[in-house]
Protein backbone atom coordinates (compact mmCIF):
# COMPACT_ATOMS: atom_id res chain seq x y z
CA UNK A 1 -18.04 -7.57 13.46
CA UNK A 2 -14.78 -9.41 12.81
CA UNK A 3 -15.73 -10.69 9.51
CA UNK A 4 -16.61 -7.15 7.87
CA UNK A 5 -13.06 -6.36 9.45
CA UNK A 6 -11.43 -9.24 7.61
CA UNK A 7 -13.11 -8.41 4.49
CA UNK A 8 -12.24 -5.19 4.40
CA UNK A 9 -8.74 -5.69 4.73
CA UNK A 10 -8.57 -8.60 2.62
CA UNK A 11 -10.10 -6.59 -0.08
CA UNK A 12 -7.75 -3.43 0.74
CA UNK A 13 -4.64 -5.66 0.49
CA UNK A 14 -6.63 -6.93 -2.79
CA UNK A 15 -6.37 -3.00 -3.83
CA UNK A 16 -3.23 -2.50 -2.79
CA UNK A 17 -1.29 -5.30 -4.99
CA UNK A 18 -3.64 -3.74 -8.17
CA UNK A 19 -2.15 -0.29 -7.36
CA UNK A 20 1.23 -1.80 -7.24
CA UNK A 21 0.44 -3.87 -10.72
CA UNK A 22 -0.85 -0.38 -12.40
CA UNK A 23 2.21 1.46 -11.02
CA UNK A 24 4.45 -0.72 -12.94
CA UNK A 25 2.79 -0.85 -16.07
CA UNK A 26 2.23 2.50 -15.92
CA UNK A 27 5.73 3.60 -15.22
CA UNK A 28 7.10 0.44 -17.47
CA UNK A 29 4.53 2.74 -20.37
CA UNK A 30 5.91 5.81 -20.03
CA UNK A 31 7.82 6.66 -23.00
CA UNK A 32 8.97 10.08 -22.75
CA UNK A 33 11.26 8.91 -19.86
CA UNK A 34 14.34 7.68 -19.62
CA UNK A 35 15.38 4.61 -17.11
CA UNK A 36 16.14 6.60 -14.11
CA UNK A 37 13.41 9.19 -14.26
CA UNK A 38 11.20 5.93 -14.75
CA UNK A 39 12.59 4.54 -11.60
CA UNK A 40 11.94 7.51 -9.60
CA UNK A 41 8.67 8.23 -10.52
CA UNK A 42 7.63 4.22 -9.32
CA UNK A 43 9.16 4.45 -5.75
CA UNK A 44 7.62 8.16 -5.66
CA UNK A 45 4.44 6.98 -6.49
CA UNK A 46 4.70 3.90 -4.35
CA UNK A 47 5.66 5.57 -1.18
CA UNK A 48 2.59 8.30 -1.53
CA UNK A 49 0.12 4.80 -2.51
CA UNK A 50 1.40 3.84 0.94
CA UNK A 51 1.85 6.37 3.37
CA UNK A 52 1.79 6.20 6.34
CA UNK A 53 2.95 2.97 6.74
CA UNK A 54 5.92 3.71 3.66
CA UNK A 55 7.57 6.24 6.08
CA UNK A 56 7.72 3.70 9.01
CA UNK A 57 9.35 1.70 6.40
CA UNK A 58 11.40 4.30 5.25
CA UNK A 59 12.91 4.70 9.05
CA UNK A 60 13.77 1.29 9.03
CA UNK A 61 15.43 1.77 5.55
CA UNK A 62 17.92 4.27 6.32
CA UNK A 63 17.98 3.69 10.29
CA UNK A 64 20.29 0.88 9.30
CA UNK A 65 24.35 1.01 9.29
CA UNK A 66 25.06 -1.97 6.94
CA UNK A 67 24.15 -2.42 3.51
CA UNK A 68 20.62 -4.20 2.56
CA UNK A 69 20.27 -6.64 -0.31
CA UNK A 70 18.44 -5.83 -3.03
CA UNK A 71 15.88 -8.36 -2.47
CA UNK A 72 14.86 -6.07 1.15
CA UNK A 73 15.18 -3.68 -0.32
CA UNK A 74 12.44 -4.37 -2.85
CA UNK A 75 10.14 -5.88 -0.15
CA UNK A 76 10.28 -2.59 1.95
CA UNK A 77 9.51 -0.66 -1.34
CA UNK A 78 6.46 -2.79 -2.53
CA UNK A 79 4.83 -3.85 0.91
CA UNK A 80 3.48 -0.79 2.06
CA UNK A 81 1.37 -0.42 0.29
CA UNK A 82 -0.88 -3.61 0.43
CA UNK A 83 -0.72 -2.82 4.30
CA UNK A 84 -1.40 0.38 3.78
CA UNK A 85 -4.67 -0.40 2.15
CA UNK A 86 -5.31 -3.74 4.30
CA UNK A 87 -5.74 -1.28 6.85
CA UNK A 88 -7.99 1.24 5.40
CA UNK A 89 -10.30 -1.64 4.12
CA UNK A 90 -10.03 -3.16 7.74
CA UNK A 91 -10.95 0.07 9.05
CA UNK A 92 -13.82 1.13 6.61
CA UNK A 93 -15.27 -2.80 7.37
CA UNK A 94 -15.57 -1.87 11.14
CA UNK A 95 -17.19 2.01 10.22
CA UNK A 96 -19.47 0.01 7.85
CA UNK A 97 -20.40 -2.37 10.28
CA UNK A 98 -21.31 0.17 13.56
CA UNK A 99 -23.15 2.23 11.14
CA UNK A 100 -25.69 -0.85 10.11
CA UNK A 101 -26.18 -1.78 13.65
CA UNK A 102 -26.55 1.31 14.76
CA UNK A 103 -29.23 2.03 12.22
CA UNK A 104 -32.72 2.03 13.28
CA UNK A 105 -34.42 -1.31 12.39
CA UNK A 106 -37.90 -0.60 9.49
C-alpha cells in the first residue's frame, strides 16, 4: 500500500511544480497588466493552488517580529503548493489502493 502512497504524492508534487510553472507564465503573459497587478494576481493564485497548507504558511509569515529575506520569503510563497498536491496525490494513492483490494476478485 505504501508504494501507491508514494506515487501518488510523487506525482502530486509532480503537479504541483507544473501549476507553479503555468502560474508564472501565465501571469509573466498577461499583458493588460501592469507589474504590481501582475504580482498580485501570482501570489493570489498561488496561495488558492495551495490551500490549506498556504495558510499554515501564511501564519508562519506574519507570526514573525523580524524581517524575512527575500529568499524565505519566496520559498514560503512557492512551496505550498507542491505539498499541497504531494498530499492529495498521497491521499488519492491510498483511496485508490483500498478500493482495488476491496473489490471483489472475477
Amino acid at each position: 500500500m505504501s508504494s501507491a502512497i508514494t506515487k501518488g504524492a510523487l506525482i502530486g508534487a509532480a503537479v504541483g511544480v507544473v501549476i507553479i510553472i503555468v502560474l508564472t507564465v501565465a501571469s509573466q503573459t498577461l499583458h493588460a497588466l501592469d507589474a504590481g497587478e501582475r504580482a498580485e494576481w501570482f501570489q493570489t493564485y498561488l496561495y488558492f493552488c495551495g490551500f490549506p497548507v498556504s495558510q499554515l504558511l501564511e501564519a508562519v509569515r506574519f507570526g514573525r517580529g523580524t524581517p524575512m529575506s527575500s529568499t524565505f520569503e519566496i520559498v514560503l510563497q512557492l512551496s505550498p503548493v507542491p505539498i499541497n498536491w504531494s498530499l492529495i496525490g498521497g491521499l488519492t494513492g491510498a483511496v485508490g489502493q483500498w478500493l482495488v483490494r476491496r473489490a471483489p476478485a472475477s
